[in-house]
PDB file of N, CA and C in Angstrom:
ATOM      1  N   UNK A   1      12.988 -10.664  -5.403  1.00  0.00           N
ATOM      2  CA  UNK A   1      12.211  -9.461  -5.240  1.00  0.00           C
ATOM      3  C   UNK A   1      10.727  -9.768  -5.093  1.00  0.00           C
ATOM      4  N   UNK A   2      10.169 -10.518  -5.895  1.00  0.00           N
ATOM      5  CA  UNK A   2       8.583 -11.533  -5.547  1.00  0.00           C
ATOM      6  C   UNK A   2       8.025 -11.220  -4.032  1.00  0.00           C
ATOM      7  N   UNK A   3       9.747 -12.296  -3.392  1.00  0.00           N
ATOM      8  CA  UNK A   3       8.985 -12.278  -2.118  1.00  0.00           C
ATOM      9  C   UNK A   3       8.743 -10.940  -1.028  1.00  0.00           C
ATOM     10  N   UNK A   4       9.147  -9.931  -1.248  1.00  0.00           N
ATOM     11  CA  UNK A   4       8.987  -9.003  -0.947  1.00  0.00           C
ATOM     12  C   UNK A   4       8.104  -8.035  -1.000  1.00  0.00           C
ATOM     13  N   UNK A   5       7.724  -8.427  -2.413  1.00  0.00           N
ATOM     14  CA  UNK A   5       6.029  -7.717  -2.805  1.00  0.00           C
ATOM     15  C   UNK A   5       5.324  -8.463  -2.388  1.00  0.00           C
ATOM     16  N   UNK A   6       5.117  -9.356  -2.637  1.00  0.00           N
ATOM     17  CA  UNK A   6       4.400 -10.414  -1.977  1.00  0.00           C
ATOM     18  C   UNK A   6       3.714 -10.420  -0.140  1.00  0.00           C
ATOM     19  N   UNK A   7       4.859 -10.014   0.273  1.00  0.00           N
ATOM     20  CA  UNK A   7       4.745  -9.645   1.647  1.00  0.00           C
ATOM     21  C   UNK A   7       4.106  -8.575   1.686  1.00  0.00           C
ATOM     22  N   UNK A   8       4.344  -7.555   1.208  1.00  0.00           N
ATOM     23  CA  UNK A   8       3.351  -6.376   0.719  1.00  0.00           C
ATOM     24  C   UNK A   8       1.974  -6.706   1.218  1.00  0.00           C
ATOM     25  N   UNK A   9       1.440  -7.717  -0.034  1.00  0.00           N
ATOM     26  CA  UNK A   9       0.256  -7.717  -0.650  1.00  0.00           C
ATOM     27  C   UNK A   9      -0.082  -8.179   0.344  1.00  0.00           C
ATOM     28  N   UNK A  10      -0.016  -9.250   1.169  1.00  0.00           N
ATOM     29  CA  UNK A  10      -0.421 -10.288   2.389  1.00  0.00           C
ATOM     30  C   UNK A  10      -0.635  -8.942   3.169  1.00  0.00           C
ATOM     31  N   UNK A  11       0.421  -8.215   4.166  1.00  0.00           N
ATOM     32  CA  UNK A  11       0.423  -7.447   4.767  1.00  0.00           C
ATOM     33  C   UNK A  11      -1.062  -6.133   4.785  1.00  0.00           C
ATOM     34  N   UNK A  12      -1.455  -6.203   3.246  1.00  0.00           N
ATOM     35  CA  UNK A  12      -2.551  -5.237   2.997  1.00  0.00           C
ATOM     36  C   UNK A  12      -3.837  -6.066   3.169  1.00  0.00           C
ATOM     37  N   UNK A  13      -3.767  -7.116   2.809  1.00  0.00           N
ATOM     38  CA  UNK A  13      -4.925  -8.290   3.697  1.00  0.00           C
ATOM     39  C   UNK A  13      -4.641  -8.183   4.929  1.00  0.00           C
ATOM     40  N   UNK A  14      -4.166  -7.997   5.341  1.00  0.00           N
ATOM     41  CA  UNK A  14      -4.401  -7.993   7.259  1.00  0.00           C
ATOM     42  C   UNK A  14      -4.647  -6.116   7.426  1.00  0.00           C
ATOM     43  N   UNK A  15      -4.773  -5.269   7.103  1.00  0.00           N
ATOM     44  CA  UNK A  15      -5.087  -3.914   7.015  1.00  0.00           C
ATOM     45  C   UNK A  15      -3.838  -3.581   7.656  1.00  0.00           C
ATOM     46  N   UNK A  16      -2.930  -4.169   8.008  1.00  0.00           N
ATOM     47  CA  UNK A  16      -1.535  -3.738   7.979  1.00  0.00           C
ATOM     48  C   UNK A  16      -1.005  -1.996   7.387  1.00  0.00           C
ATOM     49  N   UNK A  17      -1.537  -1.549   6.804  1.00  0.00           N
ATOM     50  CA  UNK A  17      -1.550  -0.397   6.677  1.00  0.00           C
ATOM     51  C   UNK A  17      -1.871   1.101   6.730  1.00  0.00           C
ATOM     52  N   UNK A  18      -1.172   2.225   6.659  1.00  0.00           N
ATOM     53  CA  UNK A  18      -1.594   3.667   7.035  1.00  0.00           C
ATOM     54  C   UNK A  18      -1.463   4.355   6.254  1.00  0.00           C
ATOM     55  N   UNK A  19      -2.209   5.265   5.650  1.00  0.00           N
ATOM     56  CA  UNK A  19      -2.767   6.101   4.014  1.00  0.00           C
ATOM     57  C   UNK A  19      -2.815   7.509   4.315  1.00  0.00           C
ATOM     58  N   UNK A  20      -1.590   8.231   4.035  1.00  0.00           N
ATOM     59  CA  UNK A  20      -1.832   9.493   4.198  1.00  0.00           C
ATOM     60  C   UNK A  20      -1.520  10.110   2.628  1.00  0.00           C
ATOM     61  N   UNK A  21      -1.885  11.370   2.941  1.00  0.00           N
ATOM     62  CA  UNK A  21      -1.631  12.482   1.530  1.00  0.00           C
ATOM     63  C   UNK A  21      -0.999  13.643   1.224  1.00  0.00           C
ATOM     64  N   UNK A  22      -0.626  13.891  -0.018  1.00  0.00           N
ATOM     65  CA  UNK A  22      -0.196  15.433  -0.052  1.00  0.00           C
ATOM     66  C   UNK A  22      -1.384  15.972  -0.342  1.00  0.00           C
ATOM     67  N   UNK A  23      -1.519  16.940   0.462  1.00  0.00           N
ATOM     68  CA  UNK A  23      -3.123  17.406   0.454  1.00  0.00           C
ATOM     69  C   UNK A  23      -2.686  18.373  -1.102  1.00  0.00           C
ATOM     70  N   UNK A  24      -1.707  19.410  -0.732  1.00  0.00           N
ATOM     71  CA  UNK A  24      -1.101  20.121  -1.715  1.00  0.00           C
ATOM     72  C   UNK A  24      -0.382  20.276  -2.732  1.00  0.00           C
ATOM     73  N   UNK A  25       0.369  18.574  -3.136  1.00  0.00           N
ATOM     74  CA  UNK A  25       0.662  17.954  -4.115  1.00  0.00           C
ATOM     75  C   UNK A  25       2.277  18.529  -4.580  1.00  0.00           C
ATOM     76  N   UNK A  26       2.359  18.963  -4.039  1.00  0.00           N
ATOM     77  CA  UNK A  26       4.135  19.645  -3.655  1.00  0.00           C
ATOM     78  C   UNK A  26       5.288  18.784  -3.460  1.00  0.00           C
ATOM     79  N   UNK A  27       5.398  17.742  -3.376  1.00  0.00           N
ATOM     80  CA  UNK A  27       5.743  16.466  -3.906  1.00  0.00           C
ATOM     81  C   UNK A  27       6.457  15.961  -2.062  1.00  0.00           C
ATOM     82  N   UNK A  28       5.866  17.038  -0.763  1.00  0.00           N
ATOM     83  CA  UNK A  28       6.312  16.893   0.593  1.00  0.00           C
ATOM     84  C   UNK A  28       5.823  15.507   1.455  1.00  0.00           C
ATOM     85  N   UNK A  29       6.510  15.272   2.221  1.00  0.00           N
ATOM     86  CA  UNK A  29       5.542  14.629   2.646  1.00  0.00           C
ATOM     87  C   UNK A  29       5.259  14.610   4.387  1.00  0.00           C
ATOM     88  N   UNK A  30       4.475  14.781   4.744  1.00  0.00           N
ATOM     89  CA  UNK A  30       4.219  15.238   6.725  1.00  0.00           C
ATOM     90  C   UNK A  30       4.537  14.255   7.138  1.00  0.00           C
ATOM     91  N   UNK A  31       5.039  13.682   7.962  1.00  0.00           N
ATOM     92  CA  UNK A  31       4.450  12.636   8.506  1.00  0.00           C
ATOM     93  C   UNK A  31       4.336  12.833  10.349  1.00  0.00           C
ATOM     94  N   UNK A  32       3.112  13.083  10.516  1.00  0.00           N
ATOM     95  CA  UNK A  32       2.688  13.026  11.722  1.00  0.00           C
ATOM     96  C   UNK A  32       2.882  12.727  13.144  1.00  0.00           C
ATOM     97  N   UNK A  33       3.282  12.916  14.088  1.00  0.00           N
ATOM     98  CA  UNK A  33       3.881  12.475  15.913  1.00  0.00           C
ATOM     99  C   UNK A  33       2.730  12.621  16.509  1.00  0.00           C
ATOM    100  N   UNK A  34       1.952  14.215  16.654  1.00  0.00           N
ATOM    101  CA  UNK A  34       1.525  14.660  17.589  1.00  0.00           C
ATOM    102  C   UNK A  34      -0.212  15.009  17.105  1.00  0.00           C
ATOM    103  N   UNK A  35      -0.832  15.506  17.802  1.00  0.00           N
ATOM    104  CA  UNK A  35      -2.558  16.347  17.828  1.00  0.00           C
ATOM    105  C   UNK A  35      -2.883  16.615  19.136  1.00  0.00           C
ATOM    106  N   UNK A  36      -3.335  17.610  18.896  1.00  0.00           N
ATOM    107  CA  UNK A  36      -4.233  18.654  19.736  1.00  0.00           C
ATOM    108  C   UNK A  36      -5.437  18.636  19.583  1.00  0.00           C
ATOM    109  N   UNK A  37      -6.320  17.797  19.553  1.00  0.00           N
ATOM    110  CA  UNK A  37      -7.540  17.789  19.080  1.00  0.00           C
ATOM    111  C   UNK A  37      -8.398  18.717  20.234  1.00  0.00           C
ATOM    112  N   UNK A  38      -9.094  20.045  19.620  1.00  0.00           N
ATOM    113  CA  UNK A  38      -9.828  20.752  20.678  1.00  0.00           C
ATOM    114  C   UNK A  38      -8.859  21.745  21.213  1.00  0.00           C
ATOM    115  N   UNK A  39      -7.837  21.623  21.208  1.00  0.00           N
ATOM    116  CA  UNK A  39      -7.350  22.374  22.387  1.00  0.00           C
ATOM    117  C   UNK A  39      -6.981  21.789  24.031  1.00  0.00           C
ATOM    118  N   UNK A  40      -7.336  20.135  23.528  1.00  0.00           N
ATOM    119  CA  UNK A  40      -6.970  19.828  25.161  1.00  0.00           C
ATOM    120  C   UNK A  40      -5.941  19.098  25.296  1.00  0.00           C
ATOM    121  N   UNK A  41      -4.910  19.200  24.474  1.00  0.00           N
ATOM    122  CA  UNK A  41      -3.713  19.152  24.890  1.00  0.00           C
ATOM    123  C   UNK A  41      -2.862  18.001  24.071  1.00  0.00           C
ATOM    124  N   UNK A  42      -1.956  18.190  23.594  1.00  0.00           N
ATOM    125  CA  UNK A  42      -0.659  17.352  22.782  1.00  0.00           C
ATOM    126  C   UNK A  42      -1.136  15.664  23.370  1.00  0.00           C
ATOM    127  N   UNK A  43      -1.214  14.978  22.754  1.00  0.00           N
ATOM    128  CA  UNK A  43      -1.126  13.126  22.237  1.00  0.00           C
ATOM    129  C   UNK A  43      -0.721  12.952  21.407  1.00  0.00           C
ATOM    130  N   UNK A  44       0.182  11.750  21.182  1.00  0.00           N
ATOM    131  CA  UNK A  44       0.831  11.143  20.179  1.00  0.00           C
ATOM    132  C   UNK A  44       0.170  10.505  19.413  1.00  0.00           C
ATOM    133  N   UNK A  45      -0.105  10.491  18.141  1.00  0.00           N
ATOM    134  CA  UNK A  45      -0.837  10.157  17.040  1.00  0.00           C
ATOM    135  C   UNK A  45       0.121   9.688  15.596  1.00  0.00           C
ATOM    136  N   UNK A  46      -0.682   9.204  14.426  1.00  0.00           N
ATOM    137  CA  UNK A  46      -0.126   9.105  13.696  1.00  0.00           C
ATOM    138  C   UNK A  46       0.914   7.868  13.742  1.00  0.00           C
ATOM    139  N   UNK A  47       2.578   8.659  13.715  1.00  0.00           N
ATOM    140  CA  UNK A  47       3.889   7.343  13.595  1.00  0.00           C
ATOM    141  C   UNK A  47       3.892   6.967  14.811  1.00  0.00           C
ATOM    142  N   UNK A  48       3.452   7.901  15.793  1.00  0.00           N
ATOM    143  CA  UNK A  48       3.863   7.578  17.003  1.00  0.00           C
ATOM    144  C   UNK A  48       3.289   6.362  17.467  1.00  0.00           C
ATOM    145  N   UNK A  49       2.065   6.285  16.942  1.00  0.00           N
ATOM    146  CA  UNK A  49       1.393   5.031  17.575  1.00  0.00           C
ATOM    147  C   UNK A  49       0.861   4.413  16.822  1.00  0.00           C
ATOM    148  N   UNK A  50       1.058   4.253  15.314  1.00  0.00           N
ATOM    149  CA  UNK A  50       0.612   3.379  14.532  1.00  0.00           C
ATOM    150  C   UNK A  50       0.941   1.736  15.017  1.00  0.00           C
ATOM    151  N   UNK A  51      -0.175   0.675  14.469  1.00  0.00           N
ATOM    152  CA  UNK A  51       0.258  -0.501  14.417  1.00  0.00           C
ATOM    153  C   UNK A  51       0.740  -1.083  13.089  1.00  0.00           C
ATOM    154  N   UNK A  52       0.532  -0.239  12.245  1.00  0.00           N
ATOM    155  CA  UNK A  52       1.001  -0.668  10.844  1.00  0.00           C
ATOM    156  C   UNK A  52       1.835  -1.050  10.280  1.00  0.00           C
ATOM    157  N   UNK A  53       2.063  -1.939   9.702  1.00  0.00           N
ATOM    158  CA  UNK A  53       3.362  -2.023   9.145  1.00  0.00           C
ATOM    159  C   UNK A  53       3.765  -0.991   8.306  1.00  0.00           C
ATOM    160  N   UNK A  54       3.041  -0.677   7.051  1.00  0.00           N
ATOM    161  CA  UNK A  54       3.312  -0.435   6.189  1.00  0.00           C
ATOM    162  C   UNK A  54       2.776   1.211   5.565  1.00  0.00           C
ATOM    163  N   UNK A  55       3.670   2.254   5.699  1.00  0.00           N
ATOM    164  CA  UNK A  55       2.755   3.638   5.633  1.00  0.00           C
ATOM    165  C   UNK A  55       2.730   3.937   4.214  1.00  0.00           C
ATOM    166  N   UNK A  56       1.788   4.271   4.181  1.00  0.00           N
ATOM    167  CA  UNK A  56       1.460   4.296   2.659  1.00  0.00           C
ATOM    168  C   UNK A  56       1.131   5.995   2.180  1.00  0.00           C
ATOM    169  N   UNK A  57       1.915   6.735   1.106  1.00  0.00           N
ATOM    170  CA  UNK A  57       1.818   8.106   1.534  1.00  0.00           C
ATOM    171  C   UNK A  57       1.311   8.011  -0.384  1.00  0.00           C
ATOM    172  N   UNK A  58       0.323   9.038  -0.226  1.00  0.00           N
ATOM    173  CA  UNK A  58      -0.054   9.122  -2.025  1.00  0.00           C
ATOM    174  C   UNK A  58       0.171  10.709  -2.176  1.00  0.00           C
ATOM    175  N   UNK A  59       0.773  10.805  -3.013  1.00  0.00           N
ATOM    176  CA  UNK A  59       1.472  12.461  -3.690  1.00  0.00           C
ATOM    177  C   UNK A  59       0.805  12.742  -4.605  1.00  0.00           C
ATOM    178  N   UNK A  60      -0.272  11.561  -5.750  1.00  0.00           N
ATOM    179  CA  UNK A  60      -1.307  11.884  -6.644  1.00  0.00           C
ATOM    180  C   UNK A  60      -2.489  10.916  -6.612  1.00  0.00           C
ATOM    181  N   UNK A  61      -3.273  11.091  -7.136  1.00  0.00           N
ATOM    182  CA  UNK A  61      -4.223   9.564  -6.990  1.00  0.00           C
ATOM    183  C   UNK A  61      -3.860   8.182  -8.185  1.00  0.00           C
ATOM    184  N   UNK A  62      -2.788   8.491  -8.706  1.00  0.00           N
ATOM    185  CA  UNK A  62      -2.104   7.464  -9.072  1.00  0.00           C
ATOM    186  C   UNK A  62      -0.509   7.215  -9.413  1.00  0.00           C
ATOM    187  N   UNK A  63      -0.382   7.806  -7.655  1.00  0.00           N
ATOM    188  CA  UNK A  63       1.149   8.182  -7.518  1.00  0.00           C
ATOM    189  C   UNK A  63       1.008   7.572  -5.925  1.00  0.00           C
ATOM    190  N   UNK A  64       1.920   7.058  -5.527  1.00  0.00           N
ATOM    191  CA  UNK A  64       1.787   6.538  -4.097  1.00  0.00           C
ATOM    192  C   UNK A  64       3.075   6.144  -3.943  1.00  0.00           C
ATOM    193  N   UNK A  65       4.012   6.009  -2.295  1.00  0.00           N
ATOM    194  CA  UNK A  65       5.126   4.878  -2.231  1.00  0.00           C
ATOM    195  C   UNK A  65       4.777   4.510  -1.041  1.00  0.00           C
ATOM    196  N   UNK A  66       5.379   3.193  -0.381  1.00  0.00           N
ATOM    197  CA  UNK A  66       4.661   2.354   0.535  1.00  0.00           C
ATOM    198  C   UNK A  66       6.020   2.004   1.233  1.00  0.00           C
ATOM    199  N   UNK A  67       6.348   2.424   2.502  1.00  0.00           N
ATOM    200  CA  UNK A  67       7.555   2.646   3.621  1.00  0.00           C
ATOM    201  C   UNK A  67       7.138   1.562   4.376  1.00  0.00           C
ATOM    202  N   UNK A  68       7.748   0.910   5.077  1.00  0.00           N
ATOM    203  CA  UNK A  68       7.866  -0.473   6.276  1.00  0.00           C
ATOM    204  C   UNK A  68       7.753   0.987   7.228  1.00  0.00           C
ATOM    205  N   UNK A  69       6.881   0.672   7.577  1.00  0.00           N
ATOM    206  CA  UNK A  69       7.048   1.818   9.173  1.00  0.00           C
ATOM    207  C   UNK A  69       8.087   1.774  10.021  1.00  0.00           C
ATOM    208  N   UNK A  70       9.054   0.631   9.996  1.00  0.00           N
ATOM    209  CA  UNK A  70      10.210   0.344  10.847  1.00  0.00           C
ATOM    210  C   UNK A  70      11.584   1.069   9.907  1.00  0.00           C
ATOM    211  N   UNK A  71      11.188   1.339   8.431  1.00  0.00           N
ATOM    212  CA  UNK A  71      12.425   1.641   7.847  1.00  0.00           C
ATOM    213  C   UNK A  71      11.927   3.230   8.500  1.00  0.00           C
ATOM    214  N   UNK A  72      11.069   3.993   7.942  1.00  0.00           N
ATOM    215  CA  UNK A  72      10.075   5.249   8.265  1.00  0.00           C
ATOM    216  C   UNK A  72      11.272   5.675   9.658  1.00  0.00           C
ATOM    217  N   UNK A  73      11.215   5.155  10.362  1.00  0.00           N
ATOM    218  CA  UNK A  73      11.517   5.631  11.838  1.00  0.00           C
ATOM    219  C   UNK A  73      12.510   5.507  12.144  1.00  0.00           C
ATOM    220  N   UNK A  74      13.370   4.449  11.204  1.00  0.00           N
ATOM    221  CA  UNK A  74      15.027   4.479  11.622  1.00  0.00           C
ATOM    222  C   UNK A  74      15.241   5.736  10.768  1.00  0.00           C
ATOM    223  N   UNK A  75      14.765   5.790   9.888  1.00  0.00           N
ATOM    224  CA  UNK A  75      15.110   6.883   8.753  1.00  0.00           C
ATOM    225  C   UNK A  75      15.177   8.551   9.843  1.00  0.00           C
ATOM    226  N   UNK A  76      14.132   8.869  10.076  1.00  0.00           N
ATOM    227  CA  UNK A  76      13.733   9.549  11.367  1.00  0.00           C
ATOM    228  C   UNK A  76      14.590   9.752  12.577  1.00  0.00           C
ATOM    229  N   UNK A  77      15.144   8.829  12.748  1.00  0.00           N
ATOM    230  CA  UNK A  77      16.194   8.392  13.957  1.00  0.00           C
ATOM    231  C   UNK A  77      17.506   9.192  13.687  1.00  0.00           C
ATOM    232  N   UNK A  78      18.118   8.559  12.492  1.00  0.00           N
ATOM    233  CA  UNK A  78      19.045   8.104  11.862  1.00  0.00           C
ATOM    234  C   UNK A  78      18.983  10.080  11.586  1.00  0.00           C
ATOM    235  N   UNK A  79      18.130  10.557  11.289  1.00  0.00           N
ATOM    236  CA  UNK A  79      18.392  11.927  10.985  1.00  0.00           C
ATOM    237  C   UNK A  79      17.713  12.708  11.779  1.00  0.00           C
ATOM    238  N   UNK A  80      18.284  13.150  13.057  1.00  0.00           N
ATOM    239  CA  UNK A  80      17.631  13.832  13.798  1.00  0.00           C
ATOM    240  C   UNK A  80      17.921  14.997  14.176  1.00  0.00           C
ATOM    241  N   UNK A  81      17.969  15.511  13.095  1.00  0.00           N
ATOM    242  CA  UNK A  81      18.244  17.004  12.738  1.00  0.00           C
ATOM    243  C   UNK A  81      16.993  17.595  12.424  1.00  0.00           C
ATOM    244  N   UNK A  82      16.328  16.919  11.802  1.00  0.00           N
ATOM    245  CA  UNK A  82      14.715  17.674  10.997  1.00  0.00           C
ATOM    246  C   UNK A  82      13.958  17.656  11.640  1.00  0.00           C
ATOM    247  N   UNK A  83      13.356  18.805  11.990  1.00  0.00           N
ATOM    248  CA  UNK A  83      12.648  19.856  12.908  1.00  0.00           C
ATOM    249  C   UNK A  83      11.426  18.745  13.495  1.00  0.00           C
ATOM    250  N   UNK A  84      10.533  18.947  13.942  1.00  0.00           N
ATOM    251  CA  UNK A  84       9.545  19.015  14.365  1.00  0.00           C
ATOM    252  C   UNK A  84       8.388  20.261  14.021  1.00  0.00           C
ATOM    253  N   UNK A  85       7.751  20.178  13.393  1.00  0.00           N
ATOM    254  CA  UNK A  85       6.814  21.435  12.939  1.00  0.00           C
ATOM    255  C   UNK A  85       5.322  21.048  13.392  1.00  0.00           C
ATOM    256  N   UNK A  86       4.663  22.563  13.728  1.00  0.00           N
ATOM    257  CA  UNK A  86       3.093  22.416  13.916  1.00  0.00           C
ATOM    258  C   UNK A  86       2.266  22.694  12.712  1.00  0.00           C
ATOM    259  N   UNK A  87       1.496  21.887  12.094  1.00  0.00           N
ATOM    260  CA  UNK A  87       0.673  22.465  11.338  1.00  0.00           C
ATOM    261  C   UNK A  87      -0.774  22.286  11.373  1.00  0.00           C
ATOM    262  N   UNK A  88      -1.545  23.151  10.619  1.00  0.00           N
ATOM    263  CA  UNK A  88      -2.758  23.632  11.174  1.00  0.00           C
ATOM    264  C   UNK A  88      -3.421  23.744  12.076  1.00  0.00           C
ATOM    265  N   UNK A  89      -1.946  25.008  12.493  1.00  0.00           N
ATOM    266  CA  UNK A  89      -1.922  25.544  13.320  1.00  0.00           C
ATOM    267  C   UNK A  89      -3.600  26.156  14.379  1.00  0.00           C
ATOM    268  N   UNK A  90      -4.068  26.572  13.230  1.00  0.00           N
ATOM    269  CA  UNK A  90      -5.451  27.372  13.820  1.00  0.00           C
ATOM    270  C   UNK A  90      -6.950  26.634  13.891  1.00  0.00           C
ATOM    271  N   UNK A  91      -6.435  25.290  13.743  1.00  0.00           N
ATOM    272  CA  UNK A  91      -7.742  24.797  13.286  1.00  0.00           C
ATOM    273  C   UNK A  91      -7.804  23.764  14.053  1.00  0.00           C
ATOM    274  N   UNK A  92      -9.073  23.325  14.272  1.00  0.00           N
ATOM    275  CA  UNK A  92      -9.871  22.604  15.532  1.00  0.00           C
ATOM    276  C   UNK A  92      -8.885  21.074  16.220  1.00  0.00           C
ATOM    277  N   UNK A  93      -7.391  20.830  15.144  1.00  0.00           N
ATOM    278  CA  UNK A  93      -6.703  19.758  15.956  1.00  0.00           C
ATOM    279  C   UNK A  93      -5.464  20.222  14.567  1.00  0.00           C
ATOM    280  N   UNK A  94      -4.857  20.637  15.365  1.00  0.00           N
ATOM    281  CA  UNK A  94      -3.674  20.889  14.621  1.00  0.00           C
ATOM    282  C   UNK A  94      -2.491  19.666  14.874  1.00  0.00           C
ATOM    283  N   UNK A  95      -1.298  19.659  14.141  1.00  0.00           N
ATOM    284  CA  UNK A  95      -0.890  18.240  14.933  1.00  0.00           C
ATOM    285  C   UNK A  95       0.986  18.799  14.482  1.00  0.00           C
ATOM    286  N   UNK A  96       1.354  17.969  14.987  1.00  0.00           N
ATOM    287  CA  UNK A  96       2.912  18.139  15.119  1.00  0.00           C
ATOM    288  C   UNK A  96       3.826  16.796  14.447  1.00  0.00           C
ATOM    289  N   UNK A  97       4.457  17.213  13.689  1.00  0.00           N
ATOM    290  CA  UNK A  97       5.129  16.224  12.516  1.00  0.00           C
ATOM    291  C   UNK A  97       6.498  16.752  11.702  1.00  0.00           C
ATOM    292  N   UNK A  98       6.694  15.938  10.798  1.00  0.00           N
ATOM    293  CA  UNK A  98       8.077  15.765  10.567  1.00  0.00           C
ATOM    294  C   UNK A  98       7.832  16.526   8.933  1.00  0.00           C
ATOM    295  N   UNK A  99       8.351  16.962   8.399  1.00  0.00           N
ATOM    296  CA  UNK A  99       8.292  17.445   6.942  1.00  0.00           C
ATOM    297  C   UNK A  99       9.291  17.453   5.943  1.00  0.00           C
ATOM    298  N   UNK A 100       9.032  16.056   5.434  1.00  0.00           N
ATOM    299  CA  UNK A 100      10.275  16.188   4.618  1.00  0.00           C
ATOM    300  C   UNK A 100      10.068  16.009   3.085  1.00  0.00           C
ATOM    301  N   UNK A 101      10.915  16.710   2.549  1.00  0.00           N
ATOM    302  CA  UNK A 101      11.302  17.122   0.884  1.00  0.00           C
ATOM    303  C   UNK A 101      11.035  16.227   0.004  1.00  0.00           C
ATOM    304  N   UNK A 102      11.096  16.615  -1.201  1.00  0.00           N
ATOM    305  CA  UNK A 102      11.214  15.480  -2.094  1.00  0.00           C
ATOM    306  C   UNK A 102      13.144  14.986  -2.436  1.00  0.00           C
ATOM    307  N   UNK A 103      14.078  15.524  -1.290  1.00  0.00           N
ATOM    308  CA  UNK A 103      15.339  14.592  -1.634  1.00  0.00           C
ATOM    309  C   UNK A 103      15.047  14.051  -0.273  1.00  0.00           C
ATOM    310  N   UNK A 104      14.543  14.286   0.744  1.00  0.00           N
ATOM    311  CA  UNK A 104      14.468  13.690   2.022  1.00  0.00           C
ATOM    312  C   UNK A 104      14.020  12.270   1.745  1.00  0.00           C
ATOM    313  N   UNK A 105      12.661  12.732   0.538  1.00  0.00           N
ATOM    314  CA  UNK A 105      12.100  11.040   0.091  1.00  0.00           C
ATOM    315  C   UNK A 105      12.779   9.794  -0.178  1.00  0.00           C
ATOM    316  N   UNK A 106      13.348  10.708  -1.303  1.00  0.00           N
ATOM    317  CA  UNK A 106      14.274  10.133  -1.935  1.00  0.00           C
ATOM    318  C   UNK A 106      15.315   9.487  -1.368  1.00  0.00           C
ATOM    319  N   UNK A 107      15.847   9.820  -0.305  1.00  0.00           N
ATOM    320  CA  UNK A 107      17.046   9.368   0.458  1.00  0.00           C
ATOM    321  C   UNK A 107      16.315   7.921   1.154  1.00  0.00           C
ATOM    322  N   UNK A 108      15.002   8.046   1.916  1.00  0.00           N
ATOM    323  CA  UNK A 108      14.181   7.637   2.659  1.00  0.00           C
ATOM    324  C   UNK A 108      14.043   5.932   1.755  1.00  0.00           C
ATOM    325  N   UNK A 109      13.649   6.342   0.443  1.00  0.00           N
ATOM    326  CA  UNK A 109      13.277   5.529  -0.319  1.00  0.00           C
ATOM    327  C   UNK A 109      14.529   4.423  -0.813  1.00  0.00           C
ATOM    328  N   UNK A 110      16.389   4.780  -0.901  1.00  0.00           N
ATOM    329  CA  UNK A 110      17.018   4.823  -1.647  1.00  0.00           C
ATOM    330  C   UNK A 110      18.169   4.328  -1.302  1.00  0.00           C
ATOM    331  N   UNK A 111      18.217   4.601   0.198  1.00  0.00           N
ATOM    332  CA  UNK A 111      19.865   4.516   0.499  1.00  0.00           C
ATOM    333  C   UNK A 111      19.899   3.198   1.861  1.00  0.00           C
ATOM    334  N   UNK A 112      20.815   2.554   1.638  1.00  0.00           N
ATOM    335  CA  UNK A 112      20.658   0.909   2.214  1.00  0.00           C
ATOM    336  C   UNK A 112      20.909   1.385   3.423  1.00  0.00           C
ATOM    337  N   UNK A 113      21.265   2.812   4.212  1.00  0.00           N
ATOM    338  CA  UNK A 113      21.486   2.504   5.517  1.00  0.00           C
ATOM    339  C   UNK A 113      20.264   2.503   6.419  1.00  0.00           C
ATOM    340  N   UNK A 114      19.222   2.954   5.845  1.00  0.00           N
ATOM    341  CA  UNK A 114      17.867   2.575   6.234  1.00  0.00           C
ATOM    342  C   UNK A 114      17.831   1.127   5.904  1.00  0.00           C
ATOM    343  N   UNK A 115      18.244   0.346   5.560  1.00  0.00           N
ATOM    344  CA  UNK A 115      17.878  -1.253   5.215  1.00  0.00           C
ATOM    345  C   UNK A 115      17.395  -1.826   5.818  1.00  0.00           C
ATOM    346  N   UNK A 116      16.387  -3.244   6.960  1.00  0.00           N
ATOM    347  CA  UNK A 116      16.632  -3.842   7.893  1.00  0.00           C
ATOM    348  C   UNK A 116      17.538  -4.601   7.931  1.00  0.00           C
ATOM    349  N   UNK A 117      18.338  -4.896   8.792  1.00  0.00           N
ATOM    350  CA  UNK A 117      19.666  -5.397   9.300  1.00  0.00           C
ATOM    351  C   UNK A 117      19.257  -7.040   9.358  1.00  0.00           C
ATOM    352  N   UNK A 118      20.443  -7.626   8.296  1.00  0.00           N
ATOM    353  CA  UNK A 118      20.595  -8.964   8.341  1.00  0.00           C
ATOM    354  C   UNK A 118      21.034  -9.344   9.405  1.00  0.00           C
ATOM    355  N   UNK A 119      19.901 -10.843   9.213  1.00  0.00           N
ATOM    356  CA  UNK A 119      19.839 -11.839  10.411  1.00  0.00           C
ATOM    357  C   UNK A 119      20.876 -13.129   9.887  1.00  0.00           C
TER     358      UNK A 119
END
């Protein structure tokens, strides 16, 4: 297990990582595709085009969990039932993302079929 955190830590020396929040502490978590910045029109932002490895989502300021962006998106894949939603909506770059629960997390966090696949 070492080497795995370990990889972590290296990974956060190279800025390998992406830091988002529950603004509202509801235990949800967004995670981002799309923006409208202005009004001039839908780009992919956020998962869509991160280089990160590692997304890093904080639910308190000393509450955080830290996703392989590759598990993030099979997870995503793997359940592609859950909507697509716009939020903030009215305001100067609203953006389009994924919203999932605190069992969505949980599943996200928990269950080996998100695993990466042995080599």
């Amino acid at each position: 297990m070492k080497k795995y955190f370990n990889g972590f830590l290296e990974s956060l020396d190279d800025s390998l990582f992406e830091v988002k929040y529950d603004q509202y502490r509801n235990g949800r978590m967004v995670v981002e595709i799309e923006q409208n910045p202005n009004g001039k029109g839908w780009k992919p932002s956020g998962l869509a085009v991160t280089e990160a490895k590692w997304w890093i989502y904080v639910f308190a300021p000393d509450a955080f969990i830290a996703v392989e962006v590759d598990r993030l998106k099979k997870y995503l894949n793997i359940n592609n039932k859950i909507p697509i939603k716009e939020f903030a909506k009215f305001s100067n770059n609203p953006t389009k993302g994924y919203l999932l629960f605190p069992e969505d997390v949980s599943k996200l966090m928990s269950s080996d079929l998100y695993d990466k696949e042995k080599k």
